[in-house]
C-alpha atoms as a PDB file:
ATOM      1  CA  UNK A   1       9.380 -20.273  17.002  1.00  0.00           C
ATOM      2  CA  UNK A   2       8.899 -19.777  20.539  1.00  0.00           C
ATOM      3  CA  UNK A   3       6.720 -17.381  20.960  1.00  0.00           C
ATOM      4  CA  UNK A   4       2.809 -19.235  21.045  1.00  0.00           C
ATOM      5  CA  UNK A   5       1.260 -17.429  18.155  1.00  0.00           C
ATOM      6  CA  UNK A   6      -2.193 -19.072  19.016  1.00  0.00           C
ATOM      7  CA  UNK A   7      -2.136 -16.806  22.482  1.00  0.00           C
ATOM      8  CA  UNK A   8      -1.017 -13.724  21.728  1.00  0.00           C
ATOM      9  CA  UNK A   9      -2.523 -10.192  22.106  1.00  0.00           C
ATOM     10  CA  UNK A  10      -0.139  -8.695  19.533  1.00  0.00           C
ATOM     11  CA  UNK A  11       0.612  -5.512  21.080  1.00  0.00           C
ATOM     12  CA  UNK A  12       3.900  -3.750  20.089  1.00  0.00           C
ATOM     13  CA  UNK A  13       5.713  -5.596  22.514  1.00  0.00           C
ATOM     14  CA  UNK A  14       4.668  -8.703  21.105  1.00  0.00           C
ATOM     15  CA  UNK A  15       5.395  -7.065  17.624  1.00  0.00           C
ATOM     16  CA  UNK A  16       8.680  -6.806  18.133  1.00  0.00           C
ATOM     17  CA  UNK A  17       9.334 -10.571  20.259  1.00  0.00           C
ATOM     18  CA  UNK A  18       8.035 -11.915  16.926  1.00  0.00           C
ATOM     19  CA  UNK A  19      10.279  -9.889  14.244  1.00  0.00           C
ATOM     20  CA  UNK A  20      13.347 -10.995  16.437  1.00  0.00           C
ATOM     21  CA  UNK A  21      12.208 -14.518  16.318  1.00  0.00           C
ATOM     22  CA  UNK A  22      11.365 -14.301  12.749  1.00  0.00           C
ATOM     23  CA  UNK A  23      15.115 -13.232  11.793  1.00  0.00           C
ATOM     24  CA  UNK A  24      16.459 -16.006  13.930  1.00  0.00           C
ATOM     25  CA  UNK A  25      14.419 -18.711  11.207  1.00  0.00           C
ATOM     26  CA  UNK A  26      16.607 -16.663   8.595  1.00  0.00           C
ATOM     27  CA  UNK A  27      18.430 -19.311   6.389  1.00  0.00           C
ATOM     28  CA  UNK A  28      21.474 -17.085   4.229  1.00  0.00           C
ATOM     29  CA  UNK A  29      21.132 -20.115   1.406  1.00  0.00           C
ATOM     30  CA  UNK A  30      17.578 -19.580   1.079  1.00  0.00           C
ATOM     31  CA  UNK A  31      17.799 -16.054   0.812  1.00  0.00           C
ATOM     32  CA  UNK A  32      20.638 -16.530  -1.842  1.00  0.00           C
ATOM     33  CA  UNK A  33      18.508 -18.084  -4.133  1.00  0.00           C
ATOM     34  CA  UNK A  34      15.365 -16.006  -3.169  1.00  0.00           C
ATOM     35  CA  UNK A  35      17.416 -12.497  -3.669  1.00  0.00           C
ATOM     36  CA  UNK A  36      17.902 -13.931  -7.431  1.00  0.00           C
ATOM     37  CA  UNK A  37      13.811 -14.712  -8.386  1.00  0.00           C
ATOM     38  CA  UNK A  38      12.435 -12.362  -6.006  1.00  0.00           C
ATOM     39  CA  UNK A  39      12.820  -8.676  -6.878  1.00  0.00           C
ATOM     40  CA  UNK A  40      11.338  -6.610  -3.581  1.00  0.00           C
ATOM     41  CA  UNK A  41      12.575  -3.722  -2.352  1.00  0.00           C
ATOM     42  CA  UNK A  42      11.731  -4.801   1.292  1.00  0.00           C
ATOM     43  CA  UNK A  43      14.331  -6.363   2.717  1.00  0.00           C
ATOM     44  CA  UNK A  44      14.734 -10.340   2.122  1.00  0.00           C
ATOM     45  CA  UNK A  45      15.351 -12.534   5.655  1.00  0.00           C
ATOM     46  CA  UNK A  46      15.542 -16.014   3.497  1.00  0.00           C
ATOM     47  CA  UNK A  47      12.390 -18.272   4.826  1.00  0.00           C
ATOM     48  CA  UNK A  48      10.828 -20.834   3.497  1.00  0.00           C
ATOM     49  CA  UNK A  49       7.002 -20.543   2.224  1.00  0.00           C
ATOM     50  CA  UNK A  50       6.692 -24.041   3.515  1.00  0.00           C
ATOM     51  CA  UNK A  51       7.792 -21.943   7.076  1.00  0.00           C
ATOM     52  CA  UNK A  52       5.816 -18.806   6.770  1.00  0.00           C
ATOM     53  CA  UNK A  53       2.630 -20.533   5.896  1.00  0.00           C
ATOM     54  CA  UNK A  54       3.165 -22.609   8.665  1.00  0.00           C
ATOM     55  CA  UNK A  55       3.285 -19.374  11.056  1.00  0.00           C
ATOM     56  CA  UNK A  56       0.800 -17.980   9.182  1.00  0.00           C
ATOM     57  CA  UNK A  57      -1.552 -20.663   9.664  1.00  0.00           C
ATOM     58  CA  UNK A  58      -0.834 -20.470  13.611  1.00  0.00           C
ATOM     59  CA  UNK A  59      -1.845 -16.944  13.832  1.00  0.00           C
ATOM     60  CA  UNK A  60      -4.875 -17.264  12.010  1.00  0.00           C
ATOM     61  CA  UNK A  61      -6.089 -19.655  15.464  1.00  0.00           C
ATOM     62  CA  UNK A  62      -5.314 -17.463  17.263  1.00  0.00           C
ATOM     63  CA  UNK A  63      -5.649 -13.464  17.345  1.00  0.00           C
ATOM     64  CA  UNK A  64      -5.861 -13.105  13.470  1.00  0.00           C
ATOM     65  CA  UNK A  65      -7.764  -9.397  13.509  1.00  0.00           C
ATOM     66  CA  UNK A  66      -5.128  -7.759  15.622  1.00  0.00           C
ATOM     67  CA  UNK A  67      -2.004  -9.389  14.056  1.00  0.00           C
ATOM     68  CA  UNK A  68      -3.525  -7.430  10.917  1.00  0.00           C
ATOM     69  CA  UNK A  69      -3.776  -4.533  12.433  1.00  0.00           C
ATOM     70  CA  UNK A  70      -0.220  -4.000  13.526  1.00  0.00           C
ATOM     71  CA  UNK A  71       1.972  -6.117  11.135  1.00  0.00           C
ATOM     72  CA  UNK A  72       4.182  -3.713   8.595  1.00  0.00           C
ATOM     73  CA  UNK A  73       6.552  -3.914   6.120  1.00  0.00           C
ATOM     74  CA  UNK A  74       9.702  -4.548   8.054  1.00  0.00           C
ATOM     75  CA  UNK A  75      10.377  -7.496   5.641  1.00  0.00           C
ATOM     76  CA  UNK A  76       9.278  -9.318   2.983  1.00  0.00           C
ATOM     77  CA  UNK A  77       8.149 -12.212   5.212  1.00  0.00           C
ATOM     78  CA  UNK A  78       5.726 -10.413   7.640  1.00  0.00           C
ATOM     79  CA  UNK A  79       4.211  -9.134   4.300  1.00  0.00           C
ATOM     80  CA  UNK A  80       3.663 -12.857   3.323  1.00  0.00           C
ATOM     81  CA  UNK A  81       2.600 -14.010   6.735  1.00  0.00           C
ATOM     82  CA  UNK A  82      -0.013 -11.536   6.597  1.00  0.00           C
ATOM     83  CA  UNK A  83      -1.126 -12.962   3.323  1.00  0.00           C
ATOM     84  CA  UNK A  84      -1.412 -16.514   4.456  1.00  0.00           C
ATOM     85  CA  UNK A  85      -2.924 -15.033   7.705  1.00  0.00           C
ATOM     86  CA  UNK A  86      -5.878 -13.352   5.543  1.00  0.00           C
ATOM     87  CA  UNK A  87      -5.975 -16.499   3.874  1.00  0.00           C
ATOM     88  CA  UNK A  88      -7.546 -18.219   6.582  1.00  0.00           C
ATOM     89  CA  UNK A  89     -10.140 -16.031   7.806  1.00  0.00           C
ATOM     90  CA  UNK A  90     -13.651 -16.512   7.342  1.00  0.00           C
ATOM     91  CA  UNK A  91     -15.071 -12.895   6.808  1.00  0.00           C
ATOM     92  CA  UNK A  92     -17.799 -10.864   4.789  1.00  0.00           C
ATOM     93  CA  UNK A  93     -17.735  -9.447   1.414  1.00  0.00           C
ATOM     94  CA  UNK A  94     -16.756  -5.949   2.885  1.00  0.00           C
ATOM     95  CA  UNK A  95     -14.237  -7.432   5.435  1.00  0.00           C
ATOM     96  CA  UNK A  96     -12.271  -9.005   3.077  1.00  0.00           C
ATOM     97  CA  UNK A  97     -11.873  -6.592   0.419  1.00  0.00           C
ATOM     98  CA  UNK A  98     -10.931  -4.265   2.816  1.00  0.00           C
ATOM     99  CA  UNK A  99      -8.161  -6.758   3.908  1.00  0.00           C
ATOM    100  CA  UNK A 100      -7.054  -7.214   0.340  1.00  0.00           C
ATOM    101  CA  UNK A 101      -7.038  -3.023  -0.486  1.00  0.00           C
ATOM    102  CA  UNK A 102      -4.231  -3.323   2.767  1.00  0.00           C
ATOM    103  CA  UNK A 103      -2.491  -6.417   1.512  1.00  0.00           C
ATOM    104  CA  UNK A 104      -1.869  -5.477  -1.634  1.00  0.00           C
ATOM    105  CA  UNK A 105      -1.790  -1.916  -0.908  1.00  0.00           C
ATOM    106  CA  UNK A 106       2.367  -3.335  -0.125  1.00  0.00           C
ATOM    107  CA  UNK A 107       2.503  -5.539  -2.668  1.00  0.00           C
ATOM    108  CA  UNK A 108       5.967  -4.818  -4.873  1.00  0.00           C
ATOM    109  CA  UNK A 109       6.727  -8.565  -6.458  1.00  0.00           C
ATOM    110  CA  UNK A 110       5.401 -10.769  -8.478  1.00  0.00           C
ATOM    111  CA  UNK A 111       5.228 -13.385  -5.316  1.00  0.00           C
ATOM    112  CA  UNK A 112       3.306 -10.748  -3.216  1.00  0.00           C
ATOM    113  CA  UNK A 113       0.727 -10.722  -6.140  1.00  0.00           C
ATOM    114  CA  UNK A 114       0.418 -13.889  -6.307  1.00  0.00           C
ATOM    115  CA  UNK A 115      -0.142 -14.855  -2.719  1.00  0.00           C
ATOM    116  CA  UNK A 116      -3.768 -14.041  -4.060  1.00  0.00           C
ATOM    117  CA  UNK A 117      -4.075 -17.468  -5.427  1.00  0.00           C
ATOM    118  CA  UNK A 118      -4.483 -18.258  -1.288  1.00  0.00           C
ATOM    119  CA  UNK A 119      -7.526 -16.114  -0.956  1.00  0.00           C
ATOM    120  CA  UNK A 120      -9.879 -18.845  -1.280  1.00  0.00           C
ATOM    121  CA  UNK A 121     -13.036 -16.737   0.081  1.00  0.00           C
ATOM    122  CA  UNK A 122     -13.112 -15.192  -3.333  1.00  0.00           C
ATOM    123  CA  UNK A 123     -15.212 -18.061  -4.019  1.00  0.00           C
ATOM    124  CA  UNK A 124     -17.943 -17.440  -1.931  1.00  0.00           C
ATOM    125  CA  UNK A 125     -18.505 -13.277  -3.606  1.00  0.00           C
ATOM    126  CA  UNK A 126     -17.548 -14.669  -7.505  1.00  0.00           C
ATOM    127  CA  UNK A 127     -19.933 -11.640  -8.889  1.00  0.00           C
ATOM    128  CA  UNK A 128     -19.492  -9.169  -6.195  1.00  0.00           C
ATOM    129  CA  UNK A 129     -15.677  -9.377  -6.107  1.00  0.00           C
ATOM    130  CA  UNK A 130     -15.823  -8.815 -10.099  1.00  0.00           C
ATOM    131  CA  UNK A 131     -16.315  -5.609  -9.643  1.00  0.00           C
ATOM    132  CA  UNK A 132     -12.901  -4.985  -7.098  1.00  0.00           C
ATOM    133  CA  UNK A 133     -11.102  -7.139  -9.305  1.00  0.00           C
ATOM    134  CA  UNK A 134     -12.220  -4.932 -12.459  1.00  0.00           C
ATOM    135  CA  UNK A 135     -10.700  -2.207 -10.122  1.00  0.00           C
ATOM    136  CA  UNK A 136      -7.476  -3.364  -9.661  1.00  0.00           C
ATOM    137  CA  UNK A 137      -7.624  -4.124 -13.843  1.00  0.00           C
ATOM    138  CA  UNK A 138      -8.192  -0.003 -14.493  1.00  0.00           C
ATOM    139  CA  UNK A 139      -5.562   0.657 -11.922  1.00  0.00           C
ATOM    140  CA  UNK A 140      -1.964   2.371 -12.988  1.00  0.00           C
ATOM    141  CA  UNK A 141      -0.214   0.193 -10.466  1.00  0.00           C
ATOM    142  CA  UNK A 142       1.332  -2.805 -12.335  1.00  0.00           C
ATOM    143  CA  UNK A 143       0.952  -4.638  -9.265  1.00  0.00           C
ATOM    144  CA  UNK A 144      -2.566  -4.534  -8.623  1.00  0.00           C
ATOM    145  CA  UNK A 145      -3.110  -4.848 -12.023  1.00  0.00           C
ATOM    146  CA  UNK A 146      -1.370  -8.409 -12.011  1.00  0.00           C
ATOM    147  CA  UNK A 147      -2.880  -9.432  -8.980  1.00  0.00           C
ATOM    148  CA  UNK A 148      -6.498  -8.381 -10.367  1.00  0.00           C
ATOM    149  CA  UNK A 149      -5.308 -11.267 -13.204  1.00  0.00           C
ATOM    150  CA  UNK A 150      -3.872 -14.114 -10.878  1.00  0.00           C
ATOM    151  CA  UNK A 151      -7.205 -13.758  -8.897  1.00  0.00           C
ATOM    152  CA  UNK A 152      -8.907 -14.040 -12.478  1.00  0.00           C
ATOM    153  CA  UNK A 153      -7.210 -16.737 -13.262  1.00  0.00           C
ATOM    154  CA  UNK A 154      -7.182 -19.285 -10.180  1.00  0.00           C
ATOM    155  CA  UNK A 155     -10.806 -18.416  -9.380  1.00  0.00           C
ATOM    156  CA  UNK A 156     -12.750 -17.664 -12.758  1.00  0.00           C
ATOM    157  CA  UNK A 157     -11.662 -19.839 -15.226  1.00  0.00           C
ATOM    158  CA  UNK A 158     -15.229 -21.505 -16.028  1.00  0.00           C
ATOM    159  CA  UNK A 159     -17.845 -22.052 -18.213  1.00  0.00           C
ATOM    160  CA  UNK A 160     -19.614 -18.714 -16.623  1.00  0.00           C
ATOM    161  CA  UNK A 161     -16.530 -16.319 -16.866  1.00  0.00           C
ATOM    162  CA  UNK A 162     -13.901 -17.735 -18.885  1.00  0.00           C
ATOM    163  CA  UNK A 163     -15.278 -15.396 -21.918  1.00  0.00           C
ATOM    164  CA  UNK A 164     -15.725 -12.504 -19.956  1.00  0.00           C
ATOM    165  CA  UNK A 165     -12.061 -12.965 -18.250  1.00  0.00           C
ATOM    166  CA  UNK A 166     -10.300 -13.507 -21.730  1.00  0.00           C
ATOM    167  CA  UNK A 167     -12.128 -10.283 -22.733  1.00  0.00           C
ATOM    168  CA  UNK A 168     -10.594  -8.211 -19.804  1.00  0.00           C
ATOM    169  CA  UNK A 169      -7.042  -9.736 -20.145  1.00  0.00           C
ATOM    170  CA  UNK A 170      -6.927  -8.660 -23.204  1.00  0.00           C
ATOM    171  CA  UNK A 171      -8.168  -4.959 -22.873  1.00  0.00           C
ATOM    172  CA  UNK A 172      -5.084  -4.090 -20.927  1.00  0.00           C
ATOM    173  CA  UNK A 173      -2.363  -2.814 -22.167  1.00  0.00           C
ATOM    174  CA  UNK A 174       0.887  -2.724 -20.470  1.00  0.00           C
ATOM    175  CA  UNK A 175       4.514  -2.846 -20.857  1.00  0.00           C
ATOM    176  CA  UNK A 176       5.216  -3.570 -17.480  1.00  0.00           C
ATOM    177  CA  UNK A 177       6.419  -7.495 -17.813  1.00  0.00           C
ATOM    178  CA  UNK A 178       5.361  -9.285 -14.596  1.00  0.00           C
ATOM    179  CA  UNK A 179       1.589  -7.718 -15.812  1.00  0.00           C
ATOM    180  CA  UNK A 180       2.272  -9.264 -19.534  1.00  0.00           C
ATOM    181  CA  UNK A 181       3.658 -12.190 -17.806  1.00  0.00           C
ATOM    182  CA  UNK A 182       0.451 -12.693 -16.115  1.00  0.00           C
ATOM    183  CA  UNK A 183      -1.716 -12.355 -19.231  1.00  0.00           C
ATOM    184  CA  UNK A 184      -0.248 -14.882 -21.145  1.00  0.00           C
ATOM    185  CA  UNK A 185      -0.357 -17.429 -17.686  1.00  0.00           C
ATOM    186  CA  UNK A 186      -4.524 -16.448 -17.671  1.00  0.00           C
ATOM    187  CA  UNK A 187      -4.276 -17.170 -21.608  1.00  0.00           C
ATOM    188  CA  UNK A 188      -2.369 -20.487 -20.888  1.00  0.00           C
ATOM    189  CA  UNK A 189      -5.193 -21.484 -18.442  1.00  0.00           C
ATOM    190  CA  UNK A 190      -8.157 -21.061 -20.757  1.00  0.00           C
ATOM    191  CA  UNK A 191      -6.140 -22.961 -23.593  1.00  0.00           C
ATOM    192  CA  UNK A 192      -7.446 -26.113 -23.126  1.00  0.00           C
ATOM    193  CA  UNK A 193     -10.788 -24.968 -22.776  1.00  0.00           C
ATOM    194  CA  UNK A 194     -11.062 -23.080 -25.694  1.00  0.00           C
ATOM    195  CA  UNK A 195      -8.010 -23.428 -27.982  1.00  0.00           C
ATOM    196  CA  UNK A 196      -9.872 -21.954 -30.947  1.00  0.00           C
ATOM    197  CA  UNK A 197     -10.058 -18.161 -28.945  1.00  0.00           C
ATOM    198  CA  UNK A 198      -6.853 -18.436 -27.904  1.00  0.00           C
ATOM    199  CA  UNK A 199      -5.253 -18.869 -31.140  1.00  0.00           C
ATOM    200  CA  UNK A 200      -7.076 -16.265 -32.638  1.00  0.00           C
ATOM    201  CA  UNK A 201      -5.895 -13.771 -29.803  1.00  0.00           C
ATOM    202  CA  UNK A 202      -2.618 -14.519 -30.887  1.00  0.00           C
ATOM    203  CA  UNK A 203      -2.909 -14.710 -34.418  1.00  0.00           C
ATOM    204  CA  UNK A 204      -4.683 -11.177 -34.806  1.00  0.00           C
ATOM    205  CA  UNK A 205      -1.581  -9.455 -33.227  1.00  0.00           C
ATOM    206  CA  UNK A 206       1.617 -12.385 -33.431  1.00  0.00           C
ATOM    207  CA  UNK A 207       3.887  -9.777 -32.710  1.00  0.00           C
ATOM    208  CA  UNK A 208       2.683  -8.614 -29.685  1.00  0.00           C
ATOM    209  CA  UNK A 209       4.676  -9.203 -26.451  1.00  0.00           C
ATOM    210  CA  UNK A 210       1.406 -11.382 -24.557  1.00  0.00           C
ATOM    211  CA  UNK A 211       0.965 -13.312 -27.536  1.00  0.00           C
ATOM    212  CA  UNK A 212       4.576 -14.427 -27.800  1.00  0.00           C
ATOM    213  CA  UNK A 213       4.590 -15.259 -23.529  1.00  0.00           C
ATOM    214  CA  UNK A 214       1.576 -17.000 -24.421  1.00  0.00           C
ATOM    215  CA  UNK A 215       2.783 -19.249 -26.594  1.00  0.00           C
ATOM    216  CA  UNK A 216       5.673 -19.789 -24.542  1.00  0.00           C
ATOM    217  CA  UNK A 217       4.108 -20.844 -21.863  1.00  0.00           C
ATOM    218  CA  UNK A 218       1.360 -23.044 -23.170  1.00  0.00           C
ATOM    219  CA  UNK A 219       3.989 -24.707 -25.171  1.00  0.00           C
ATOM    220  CA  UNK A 220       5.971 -24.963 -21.685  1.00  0.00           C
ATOM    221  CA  UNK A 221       2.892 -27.355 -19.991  1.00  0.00           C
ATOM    222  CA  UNK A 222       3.066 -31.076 -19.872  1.00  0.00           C
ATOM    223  CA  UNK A 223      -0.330 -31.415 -21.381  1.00  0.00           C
ATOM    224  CA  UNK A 224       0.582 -29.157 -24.827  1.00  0.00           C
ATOM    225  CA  UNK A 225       0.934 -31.941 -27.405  1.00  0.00           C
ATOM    226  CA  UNK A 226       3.179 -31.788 -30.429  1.00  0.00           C
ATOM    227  CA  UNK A 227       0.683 -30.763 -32.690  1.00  0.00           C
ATOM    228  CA  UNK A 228      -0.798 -27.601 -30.506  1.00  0.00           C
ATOM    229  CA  UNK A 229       3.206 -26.699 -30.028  1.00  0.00           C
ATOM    230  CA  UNK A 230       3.491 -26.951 -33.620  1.00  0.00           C
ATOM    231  CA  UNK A 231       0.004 -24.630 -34.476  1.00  0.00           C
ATOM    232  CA  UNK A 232       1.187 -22.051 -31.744  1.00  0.00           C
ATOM    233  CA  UNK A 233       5.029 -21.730 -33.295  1.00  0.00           C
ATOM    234  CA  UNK A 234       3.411 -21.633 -37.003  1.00  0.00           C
ATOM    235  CA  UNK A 235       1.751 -18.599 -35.879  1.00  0.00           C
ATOM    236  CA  UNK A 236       4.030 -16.275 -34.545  1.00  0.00           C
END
């Protein structure tokens, strides 16, 4: 990229210098296989996440606040750069939810959602940011609900929450998949902590769409041994 993304004001002019630039890094095999596991309706340029966290990273030393304030939805990319952007900042409890209510306020795929996995200052507000993440739960959009999970799952998996999240995974109900999808990957995560609870989720309702993608996937990780496969099939 030419442009120096550490020294830039970001004005509109600016803007526009760096969408150009972006569509010249546009790779048409990439974006062949991204069209077919990526279902967005913004428009798909075909970069690598390797590249745009790259980018991302570059802004963030640079003028981090104002790229924020003026990056869109022109394509799927600039809504990933600005993830990895917010990624990097260090910022206060109110700052950064307010960042993540615009982040994932265009959020429409699964890998938008899950960009949240990035957002490493979660750990620093574990209690406080319970209570957005218990908003995005009680929310009708299927996409904040799922990211409400992913953020459940990569930050508040331990001995202190891991009840508490398995309790609020399973209190939602939704048939939208990529929100089931994400239930059974928080179940799958707590597995090997506490098998015992997990089976018995599945067991008191087998036929349940969750508990089926939950067995799935557990029995889809290296570290599921023949036995546990054999317990989680038995019980379906």
């Amino acid at each position: 990229m030419l442009l120096d993304l550490k020294n830039i004001s970001w004005s509109n002019d600016d803007y526009q210098k760096f969408l150009m630039e972006l569509e010249g890094l546009s790779d048409p095999k990439y974006r062949e296989r991204a069209v077919k596991i990526v279902p967005t309706a913004y428009n798909l340029l075909g970069i690598s996440m390797g590249e745009l966290k790259k980018i991302g990273k570059e802004i963030s030393h640079g003028n981090p606040k104002a790229f924020l304030k003026i990056v869109g939805t022109e394509n799927y990319e600039v809504v990933i750069i600005q993830g990895f952007v917010l990624s990097n900042l260090k910022l206060s409890l109110s700052e950064f939810e307010n960042y993540c209510d615009e982040y994932l306020a265009k959020s429409n795929s699964w890998a938008t959602c899950d960009m949240v996995v990035h957002f490493k200052q979660v750990q620093k507000f574990l209690p406080e940011f319970l209570f957005k993440i218990k908003e995005y739960l009680n929310s009708d959009n299927p996409w904040l609900q799922r990211s409400g999970l992913v953020f459940l799952l990569k930050f508040y998996n331990t001995n202190e929450y891991r009840n508490e999240i398995v309790k609020l995974t399973t209190e939602i109900v939704s048939e939208d998949y990529y929100v089931q999808m994400a239930q059974a990957w928080l179940l799958a995560v707590v597995f090997p902590y506490d098998q015992d609870k997990i089976y018995q989720i599945i067991r008191d309702d087998s036929q349940n769409k969750v508990a089926k993608l939950t067995v799935r996937r557990i029995k889809s990780l290296r570290h599921t041994t023949d036995e546990e496969k054999e317990i989680l099939t038995s019980l379906l």
